[in-house]
PDB file of N, CA and C in Angstrom:
ATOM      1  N   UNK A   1     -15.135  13.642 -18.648  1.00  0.00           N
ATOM      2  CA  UNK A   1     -15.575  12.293 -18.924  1.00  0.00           C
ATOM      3  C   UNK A   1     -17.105  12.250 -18.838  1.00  0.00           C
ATOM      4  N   UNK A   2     -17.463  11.815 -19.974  1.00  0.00           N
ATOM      5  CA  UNK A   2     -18.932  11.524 -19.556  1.00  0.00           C
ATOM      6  C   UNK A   2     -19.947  10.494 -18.783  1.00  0.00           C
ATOM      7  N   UNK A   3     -21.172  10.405 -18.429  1.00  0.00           N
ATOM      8  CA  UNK A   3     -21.837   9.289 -17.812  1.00  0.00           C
ATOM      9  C   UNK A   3     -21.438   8.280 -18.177  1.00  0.00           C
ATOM     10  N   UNK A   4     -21.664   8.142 -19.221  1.00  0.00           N
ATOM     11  CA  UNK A   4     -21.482   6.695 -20.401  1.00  0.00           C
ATOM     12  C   UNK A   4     -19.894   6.092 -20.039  1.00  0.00           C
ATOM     13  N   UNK A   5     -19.190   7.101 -20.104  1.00  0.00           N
ATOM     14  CA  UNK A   5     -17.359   6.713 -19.928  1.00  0.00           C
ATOM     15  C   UNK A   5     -17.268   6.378 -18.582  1.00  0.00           C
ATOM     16  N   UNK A   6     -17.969   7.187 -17.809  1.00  0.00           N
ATOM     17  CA  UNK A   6     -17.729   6.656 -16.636  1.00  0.00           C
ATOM     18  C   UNK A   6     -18.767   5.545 -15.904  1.00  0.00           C
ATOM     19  N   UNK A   7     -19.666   4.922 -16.320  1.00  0.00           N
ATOM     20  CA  UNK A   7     -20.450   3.717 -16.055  1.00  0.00           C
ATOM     21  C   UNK A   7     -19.858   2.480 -16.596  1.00  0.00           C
ATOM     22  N   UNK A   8     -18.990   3.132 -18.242  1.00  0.00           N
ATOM     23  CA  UNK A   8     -18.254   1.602 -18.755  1.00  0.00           C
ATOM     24  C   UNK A   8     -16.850   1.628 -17.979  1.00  0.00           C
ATOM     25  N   UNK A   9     -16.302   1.841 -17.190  1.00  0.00           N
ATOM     26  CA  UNK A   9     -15.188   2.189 -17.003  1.00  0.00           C
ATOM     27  C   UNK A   9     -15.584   1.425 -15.309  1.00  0.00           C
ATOM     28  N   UNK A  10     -16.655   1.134 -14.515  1.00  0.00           N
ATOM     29  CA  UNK A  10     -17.364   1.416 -13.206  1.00  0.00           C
ATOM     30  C   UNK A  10     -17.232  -0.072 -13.972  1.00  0.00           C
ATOM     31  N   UNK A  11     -18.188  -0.354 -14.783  1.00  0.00           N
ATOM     32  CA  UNK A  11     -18.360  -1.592 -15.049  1.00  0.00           C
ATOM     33  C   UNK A  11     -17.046  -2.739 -15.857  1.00  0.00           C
ATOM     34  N   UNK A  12     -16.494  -2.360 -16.440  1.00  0.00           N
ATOM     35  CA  UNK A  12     -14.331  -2.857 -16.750  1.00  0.00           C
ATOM     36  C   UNK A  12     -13.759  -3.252 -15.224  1.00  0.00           C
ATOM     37  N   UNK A  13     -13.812  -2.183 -13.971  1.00  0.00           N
ATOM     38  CA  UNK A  13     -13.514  -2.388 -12.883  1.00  0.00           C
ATOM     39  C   UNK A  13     -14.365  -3.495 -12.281  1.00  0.00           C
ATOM     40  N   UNK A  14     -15.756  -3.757 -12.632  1.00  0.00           N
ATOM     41  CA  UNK A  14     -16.516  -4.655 -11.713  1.00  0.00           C
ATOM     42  C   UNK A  14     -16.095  -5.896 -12.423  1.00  0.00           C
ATOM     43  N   UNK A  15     -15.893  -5.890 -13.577  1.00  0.00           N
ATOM     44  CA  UNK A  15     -15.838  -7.177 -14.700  1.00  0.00           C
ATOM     45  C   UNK A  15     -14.229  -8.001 -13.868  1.00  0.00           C
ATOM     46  N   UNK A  16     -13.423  -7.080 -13.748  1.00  0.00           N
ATOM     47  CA  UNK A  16     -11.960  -7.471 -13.680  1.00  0.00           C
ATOM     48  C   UNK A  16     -11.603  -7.793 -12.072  1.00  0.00           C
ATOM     49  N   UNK A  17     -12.424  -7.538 -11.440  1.00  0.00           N
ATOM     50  CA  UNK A  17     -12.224  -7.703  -9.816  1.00  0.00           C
ATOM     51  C   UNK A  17     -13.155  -9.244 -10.156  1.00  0.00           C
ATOM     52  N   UNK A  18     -14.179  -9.408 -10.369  1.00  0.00           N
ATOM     53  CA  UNK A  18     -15.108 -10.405 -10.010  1.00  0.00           C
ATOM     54  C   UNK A  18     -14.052 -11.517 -10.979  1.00  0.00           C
ATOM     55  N   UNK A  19     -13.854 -11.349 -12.011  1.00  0.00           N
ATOM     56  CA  UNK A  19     -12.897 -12.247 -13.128  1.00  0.00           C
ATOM     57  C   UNK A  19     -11.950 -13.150 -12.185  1.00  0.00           C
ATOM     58  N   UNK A  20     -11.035 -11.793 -11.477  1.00  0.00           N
ATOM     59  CA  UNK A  20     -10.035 -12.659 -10.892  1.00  0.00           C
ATOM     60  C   UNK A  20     -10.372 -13.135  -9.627  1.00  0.00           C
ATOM     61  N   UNK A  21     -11.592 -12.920  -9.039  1.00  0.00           N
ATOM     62  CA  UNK A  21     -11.657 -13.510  -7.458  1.00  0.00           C
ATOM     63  C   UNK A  21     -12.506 -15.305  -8.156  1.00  0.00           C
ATOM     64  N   UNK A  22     -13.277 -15.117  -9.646  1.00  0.00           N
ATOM     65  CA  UNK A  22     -13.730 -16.112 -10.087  1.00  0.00           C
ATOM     66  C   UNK A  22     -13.515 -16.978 -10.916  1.00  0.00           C
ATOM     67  N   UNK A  23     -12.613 -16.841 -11.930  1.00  0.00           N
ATOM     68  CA  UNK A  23     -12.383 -17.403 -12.655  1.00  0.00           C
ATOM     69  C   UNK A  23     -10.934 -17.256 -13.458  1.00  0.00           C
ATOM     70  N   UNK A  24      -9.842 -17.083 -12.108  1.00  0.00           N
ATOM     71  CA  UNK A  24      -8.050 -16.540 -12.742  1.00  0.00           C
ATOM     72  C   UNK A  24      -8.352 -15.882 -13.720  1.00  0.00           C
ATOM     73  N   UNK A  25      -9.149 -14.476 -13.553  1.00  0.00           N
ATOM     74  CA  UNK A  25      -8.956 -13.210 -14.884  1.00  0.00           C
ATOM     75  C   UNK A  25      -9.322 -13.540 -15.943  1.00  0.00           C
ATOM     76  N   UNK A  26      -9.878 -14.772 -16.619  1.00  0.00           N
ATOM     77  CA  UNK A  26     -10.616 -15.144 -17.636  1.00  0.00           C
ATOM     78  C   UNK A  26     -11.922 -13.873 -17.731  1.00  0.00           C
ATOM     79  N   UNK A  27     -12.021 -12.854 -18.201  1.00  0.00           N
ATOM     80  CA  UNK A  27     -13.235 -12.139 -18.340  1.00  0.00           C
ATOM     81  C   UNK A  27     -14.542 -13.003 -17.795  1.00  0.00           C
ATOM     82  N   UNK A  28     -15.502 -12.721 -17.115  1.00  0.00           N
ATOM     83  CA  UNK A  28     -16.699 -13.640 -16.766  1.00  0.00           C
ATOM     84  C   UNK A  28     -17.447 -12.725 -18.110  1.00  0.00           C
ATOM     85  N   UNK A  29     -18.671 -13.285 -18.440  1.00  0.00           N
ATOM     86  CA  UNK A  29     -19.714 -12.738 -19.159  1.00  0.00           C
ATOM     87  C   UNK A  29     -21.013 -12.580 -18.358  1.00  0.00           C
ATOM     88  N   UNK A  30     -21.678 -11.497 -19.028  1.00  0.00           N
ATOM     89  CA  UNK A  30     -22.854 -10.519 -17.674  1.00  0.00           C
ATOM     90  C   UNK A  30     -23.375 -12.182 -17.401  1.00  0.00           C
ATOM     91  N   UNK A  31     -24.370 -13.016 -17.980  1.00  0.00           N
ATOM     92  CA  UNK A  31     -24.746 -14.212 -17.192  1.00  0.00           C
ATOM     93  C   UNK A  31     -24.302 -14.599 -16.468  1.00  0.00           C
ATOM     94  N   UNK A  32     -22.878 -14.987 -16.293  1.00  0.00           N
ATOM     95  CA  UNK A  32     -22.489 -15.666 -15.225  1.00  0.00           C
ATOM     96  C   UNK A  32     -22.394 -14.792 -13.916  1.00  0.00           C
ATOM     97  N   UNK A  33     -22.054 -12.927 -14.217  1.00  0.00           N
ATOM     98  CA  UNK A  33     -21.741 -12.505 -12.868  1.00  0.00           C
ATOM     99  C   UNK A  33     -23.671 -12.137 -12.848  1.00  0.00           C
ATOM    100  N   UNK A  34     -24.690 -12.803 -13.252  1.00  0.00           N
ATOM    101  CA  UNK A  34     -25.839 -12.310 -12.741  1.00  0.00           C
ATOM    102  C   UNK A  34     -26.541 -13.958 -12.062  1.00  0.00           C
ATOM    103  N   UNK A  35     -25.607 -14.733 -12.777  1.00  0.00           N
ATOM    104  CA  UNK A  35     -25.631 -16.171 -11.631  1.00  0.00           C
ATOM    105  C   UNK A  35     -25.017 -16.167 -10.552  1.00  0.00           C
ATOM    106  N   UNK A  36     -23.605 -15.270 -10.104  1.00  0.00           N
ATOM    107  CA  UNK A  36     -23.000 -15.259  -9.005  1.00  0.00           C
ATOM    108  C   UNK A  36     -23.783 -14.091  -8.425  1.00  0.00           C
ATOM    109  N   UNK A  37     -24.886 -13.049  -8.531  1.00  0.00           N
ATOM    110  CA  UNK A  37     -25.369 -12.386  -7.859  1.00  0.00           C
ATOM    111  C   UNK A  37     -26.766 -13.290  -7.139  1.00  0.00           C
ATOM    112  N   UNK A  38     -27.112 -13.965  -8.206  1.00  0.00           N
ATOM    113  CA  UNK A  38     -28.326 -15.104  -7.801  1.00  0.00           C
ATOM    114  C   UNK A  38     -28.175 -16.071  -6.671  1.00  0.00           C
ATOM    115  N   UNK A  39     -26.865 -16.523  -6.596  1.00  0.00           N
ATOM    116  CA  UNK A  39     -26.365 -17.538  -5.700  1.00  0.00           C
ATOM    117  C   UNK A  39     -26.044 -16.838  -4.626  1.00  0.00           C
ATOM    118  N   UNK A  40     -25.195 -15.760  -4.375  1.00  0.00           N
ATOM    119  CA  UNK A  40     -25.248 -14.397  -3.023  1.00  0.00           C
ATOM    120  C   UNK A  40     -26.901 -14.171  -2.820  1.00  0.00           C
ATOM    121  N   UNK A  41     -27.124 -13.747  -3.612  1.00  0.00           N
ATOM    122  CA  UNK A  41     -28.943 -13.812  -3.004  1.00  0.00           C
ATOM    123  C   UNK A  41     -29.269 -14.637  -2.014  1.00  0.00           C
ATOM    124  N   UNK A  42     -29.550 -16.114  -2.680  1.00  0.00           N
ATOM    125  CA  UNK A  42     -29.925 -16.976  -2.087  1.00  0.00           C
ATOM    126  C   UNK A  42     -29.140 -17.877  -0.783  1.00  0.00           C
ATOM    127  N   UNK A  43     -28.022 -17.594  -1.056  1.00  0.00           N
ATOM    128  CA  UNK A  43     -27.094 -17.614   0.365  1.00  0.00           C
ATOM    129  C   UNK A  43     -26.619 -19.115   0.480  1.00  0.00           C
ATOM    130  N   UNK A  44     -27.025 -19.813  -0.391  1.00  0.00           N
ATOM    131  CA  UNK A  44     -26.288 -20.650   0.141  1.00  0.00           C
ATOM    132  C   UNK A  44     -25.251 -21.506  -0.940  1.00  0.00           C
ATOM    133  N   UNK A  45     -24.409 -20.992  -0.404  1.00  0.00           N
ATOM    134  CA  UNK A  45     -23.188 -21.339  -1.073  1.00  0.00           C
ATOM    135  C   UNK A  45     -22.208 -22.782  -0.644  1.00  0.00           C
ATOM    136  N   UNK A  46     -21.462 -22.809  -1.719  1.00  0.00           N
ATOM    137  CA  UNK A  46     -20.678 -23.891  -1.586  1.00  0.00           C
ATOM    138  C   UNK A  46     -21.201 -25.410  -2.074  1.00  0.00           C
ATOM    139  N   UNK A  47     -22.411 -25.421  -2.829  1.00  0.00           N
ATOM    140  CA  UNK A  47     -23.521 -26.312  -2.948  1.00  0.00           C
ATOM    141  C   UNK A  47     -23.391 -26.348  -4.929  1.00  0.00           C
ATOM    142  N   UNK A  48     -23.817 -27.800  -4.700  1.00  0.00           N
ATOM    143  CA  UNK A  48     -23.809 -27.783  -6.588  1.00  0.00           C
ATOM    144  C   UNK A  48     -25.471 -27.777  -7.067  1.00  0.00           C
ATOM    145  N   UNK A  49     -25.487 -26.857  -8.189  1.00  0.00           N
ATOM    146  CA  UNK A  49     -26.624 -26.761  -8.353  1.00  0.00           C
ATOM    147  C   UNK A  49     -27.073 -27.347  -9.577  1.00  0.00           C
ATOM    148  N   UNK A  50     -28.779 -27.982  -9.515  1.00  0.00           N
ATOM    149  CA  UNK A  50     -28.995 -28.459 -11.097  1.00  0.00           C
ATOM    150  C   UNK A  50     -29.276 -27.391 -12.121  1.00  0.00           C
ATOM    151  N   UNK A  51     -29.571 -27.653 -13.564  1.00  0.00           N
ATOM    152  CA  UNK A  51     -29.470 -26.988 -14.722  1.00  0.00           C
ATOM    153  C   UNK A  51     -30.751 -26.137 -14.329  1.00  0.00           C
ATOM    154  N   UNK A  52     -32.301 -26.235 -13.559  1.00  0.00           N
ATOM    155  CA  UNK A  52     -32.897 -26.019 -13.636  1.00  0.00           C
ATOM    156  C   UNK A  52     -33.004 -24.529 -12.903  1.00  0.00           C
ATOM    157  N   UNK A  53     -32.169 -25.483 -11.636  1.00  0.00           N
ATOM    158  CA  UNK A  53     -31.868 -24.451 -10.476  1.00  0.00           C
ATOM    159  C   UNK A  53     -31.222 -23.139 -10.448  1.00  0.00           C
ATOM    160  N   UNK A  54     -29.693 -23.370 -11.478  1.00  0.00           N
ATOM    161  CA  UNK A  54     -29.511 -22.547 -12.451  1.00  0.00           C
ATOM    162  C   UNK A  54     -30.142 -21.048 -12.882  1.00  0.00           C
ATOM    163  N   UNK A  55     -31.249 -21.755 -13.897  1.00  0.00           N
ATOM    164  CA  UNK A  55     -32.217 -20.557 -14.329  1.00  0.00           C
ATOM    165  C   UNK A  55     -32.720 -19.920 -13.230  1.00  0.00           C
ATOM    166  N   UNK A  56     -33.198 -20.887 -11.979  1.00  0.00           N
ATOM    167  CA  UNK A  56     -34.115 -20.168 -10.966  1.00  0.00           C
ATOM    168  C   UNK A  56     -33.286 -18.898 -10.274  1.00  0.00           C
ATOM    169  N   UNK A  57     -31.926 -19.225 -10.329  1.00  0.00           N
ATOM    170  CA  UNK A  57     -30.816 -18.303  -9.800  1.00  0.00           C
ATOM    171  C   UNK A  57     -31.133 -16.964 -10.482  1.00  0.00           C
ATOM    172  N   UNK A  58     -30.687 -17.567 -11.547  1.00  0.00           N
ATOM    173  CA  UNK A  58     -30.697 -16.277 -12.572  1.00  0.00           C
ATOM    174  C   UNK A  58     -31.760 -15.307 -12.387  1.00  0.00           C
ATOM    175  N   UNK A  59     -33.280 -15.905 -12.313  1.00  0.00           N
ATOM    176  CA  UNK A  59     -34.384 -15.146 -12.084  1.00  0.00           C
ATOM    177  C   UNK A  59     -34.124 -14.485 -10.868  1.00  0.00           C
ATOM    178  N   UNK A  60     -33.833 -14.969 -10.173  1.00  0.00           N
ATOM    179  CA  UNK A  60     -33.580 -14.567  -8.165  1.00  0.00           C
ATOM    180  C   UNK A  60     -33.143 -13.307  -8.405  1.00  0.00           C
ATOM    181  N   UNK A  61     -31.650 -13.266  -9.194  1.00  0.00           N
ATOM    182  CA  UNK A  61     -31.046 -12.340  -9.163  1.00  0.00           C
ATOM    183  C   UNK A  61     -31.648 -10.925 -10.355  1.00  0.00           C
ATOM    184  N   UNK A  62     -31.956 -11.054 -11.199  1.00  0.00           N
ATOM    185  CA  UNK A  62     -33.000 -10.200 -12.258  1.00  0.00           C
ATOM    186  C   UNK A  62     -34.125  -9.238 -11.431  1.00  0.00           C
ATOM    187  N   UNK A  63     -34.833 -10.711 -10.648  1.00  0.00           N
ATOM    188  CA  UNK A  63     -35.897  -9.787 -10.111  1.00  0.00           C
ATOM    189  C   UNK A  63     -35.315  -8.881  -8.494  1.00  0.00           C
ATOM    190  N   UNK A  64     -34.142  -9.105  -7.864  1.00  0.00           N
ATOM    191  CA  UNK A  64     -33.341  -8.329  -7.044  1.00  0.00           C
ATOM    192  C   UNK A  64     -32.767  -7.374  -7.686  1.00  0.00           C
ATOM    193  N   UNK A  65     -32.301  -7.148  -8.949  1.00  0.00           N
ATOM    194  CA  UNK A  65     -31.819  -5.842  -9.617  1.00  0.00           C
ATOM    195  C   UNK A  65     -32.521  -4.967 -10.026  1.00  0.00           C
ATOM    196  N   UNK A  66     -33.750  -5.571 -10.140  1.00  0.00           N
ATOM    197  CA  UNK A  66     -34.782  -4.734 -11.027  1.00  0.00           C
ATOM    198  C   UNK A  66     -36.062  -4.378  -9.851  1.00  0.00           C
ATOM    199  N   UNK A  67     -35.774  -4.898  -8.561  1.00  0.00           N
ATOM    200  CA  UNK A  67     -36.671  -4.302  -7.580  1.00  0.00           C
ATOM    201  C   UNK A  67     -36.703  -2.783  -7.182  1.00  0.00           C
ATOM    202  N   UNK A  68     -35.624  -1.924  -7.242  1.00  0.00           N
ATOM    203  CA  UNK A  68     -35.370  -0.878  -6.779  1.00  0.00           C
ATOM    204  C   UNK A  68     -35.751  -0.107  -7.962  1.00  0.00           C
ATOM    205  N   UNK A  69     -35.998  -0.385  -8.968  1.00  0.00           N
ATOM    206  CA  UNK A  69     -36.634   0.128 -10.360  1.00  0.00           C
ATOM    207  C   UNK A  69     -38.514  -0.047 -10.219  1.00  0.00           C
ATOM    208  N   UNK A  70     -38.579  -0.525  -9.795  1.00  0.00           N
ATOM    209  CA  UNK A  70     -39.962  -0.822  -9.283  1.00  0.00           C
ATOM    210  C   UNK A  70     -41.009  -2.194 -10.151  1.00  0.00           C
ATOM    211  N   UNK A  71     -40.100  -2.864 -10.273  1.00  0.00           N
ATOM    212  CA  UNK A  71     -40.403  -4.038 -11.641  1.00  0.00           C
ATOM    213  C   UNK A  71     -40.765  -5.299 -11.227  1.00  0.00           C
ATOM    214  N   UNK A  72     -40.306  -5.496  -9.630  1.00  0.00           N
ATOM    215  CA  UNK A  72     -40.484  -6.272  -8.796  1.00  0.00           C
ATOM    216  C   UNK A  72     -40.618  -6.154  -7.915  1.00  0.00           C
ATOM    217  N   UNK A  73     -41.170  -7.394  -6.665  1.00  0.00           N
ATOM    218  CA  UNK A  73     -41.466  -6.579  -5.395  1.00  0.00           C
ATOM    219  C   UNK A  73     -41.256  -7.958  -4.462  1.00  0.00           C
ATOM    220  N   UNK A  74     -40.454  -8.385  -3.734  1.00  0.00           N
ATOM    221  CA  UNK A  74     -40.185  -9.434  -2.767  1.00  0.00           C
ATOM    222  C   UNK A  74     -41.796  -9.808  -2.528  1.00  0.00           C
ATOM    223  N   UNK A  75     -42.218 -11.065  -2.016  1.00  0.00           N
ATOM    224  CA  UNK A  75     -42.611 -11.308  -1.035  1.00  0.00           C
ATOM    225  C   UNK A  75     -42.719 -12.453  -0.374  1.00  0.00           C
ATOM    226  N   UNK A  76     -41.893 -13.339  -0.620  1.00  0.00           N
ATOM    227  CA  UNK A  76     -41.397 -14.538   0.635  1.00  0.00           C
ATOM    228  C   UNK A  76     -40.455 -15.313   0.320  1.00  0.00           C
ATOM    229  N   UNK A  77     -39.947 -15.885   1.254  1.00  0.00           N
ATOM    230  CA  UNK A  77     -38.832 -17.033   1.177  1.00  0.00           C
ATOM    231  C   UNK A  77     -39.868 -18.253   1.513  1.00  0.00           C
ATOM    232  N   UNK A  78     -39.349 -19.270   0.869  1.00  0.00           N
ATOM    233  CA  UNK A  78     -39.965 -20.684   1.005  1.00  0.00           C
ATOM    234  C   UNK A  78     -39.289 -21.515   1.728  1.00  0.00           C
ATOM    235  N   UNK A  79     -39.507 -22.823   2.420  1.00  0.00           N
ATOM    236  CA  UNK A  79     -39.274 -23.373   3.464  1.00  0.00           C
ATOM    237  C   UNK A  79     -37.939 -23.830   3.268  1.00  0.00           C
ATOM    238  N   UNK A  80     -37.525 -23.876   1.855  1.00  0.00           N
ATOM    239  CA  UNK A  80     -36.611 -24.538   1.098  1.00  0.00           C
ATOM    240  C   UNK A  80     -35.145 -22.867   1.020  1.00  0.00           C
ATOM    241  N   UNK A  81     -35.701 -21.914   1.826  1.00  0.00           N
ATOM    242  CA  UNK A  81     -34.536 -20.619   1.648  1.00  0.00           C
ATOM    243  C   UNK A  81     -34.730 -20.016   0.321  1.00  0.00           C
ATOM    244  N   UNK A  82     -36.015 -20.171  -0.854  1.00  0.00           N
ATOM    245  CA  UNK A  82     -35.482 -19.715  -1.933  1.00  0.00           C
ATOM    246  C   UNK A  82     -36.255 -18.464  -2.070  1.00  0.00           C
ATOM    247  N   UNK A  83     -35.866 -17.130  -2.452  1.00  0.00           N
ATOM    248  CA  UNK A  83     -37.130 -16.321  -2.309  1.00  0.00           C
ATOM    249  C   UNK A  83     -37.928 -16.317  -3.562  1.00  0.00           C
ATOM    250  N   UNK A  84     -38.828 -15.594  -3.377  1.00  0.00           N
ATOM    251  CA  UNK A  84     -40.408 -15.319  -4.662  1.00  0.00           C
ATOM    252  C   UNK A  84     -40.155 -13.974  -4.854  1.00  0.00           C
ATOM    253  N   UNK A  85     -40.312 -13.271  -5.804  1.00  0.00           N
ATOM    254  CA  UNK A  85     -40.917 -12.114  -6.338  1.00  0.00           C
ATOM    255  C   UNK A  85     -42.491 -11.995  -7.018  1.00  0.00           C
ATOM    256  N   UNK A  86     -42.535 -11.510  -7.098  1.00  0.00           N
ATOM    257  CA  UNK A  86     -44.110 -10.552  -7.904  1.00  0.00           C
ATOM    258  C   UNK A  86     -43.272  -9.826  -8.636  1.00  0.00           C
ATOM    259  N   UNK A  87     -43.987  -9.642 -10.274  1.00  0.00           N
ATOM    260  CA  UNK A  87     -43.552  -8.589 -11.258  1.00  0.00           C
ATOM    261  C   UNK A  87     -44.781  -7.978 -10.375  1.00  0.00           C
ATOM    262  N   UNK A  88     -44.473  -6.831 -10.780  1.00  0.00           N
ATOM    263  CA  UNK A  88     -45.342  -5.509 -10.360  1.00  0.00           C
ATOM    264  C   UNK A  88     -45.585  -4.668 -11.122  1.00  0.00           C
ATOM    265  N   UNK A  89     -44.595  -4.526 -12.655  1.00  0.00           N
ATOM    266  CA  UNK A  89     -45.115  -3.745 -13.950  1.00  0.00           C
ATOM    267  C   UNK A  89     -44.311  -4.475 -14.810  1.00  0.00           C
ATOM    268  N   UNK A  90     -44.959  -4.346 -16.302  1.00  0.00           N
ATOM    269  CA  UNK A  90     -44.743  -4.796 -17.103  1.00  0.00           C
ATOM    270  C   UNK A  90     -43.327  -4.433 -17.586  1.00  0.00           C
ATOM    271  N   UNK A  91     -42.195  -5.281 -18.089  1.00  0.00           N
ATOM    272  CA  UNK A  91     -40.991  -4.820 -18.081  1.00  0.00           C
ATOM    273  C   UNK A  91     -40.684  -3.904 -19.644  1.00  0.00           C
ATOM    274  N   UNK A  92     -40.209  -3.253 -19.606  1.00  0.00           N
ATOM    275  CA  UNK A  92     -39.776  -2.443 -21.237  1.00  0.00           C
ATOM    276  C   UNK A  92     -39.012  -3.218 -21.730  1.00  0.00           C
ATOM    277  N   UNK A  93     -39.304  -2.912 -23.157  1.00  0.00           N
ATOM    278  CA  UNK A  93     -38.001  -4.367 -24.153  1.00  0.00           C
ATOM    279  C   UNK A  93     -36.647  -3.590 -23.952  1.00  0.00           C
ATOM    280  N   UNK A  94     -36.217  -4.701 -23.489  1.00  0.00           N
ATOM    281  CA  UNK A  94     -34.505  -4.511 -23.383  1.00  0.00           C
ATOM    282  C   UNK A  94     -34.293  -4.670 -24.402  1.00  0.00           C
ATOM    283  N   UNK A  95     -32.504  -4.394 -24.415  1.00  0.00           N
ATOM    284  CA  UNK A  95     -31.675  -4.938 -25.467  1.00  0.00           C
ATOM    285  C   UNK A  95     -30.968  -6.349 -24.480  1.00  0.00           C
ATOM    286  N   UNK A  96     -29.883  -6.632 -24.989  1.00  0.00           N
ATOM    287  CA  UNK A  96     -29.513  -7.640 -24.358  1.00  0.00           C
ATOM    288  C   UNK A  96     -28.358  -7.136 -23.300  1.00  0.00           C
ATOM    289  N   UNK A  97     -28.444  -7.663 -22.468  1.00  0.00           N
ATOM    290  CA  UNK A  97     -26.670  -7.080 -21.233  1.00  0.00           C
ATOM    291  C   UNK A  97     -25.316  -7.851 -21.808  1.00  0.00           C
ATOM    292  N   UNK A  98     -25.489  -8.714 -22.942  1.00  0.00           N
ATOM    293  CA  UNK A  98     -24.799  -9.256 -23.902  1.00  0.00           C
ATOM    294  C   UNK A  98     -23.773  -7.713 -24.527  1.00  0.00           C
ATOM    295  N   UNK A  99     -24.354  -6.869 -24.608  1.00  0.00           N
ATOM    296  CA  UNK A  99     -24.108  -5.770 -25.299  1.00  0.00           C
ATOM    297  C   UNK A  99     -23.355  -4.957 -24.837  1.00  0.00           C
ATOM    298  N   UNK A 100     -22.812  -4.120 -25.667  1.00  0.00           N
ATOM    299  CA  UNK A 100     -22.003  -2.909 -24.485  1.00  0.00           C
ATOM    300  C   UNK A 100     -22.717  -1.672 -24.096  1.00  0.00           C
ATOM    301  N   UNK A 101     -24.021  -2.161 -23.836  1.00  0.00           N
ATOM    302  CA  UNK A 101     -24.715  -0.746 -23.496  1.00  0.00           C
ATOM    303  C   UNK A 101     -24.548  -0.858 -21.946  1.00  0.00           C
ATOM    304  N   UNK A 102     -24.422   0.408 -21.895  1.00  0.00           N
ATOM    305  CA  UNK A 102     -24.000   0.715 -20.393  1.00  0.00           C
ATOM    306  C   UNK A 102     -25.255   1.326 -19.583  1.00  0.00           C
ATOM    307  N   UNK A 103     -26.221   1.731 -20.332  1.00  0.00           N
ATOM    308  CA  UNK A 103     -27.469   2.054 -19.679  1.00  0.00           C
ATOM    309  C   UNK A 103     -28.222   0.705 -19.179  1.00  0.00           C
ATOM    310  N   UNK A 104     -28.404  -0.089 -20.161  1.00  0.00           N
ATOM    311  CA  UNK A 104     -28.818  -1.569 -19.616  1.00  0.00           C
ATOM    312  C   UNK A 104     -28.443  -2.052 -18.549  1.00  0.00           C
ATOM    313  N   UNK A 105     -27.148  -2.007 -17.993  1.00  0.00           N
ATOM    314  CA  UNK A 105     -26.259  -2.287 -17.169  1.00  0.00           C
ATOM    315  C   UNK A 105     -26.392  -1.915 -15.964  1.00  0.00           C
ATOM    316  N   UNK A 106     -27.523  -0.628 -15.810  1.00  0.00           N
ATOM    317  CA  UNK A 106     -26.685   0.326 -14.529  1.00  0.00           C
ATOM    318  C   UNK A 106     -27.418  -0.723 -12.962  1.00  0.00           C
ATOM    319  N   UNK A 107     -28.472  -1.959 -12.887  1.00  0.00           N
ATOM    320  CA  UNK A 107     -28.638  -1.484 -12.054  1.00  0.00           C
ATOM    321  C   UNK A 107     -27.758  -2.838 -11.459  1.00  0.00           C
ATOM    322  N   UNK A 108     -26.717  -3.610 -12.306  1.00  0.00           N
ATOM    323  CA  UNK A 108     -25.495  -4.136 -12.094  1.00  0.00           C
ATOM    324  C   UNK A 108     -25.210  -3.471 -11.191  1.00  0.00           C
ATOM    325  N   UNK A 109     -24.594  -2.539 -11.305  1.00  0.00           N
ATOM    326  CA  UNK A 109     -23.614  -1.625 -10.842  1.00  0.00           C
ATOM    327  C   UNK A 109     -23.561  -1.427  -9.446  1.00  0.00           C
ATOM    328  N   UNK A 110     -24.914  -1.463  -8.975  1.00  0.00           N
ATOM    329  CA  UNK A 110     -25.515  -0.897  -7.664  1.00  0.00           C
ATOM    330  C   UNK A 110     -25.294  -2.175  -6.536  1.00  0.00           C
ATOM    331  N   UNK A 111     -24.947  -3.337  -7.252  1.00  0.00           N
ATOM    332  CA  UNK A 111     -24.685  -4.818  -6.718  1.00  0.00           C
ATOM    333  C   UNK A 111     -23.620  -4.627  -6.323  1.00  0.00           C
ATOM    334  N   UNK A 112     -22.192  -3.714  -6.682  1.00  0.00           N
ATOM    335  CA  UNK A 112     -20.780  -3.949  -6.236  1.00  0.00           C
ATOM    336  C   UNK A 112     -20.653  -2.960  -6.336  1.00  0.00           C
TER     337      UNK A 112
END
């Protein structure tokens, strides 16, 4: 089996566990499980969030996947619990995580 077979296969397993603990096995799509990594970030759960807040999630969680790549770099939480990043290098053009590329994907992976 190769890398590729075995990263999409890593990622089918992450898709289908998170599906059914979130949404009764309805497939989630990468946005939403990179909004449920945003909201674990930020910790506080059980809370409804606005449309804006939303996006801010999303970023939370982007710049936490892409820290260990060296793309970002923590440096504080605000009084309000939310944290900040710093880009730290300029990012390479993606494709979209819309996609079935499994290289795009990997640093998903490292989340579950």
């Amino acid at each position: 089996m190769t890398e590729h077979d075995l990263l999409k296969a890593r990622w089918d397993e992450i898709v289908k566990r998170l599906s059914d603990t979130f949404s009764e096995g309805e497939p989630l799509q990468v946005d939403t499980i990179i909004y449920l990594i945003g909201v674990q970030e930020l910790g506080q759960l059980g809370r409804t969030y606005q449309k804006d807040e939303k996006v801010d999630l999303m970023h939370i969680a982007i710049c936490k996947l892409l820290e260990p790549f060296g793309y970002y770099s923590y440096e504080f939480t605000d009084p309000d619990g939310w944290p900040h990043y710093r880009l730290v290098q300029e990012l390479p053009p993606l494709k979209t995580w819309r996609t079935d590329d499994t290289d795009e994907k990997k640093p998903l992976y490292n989340t579950f």
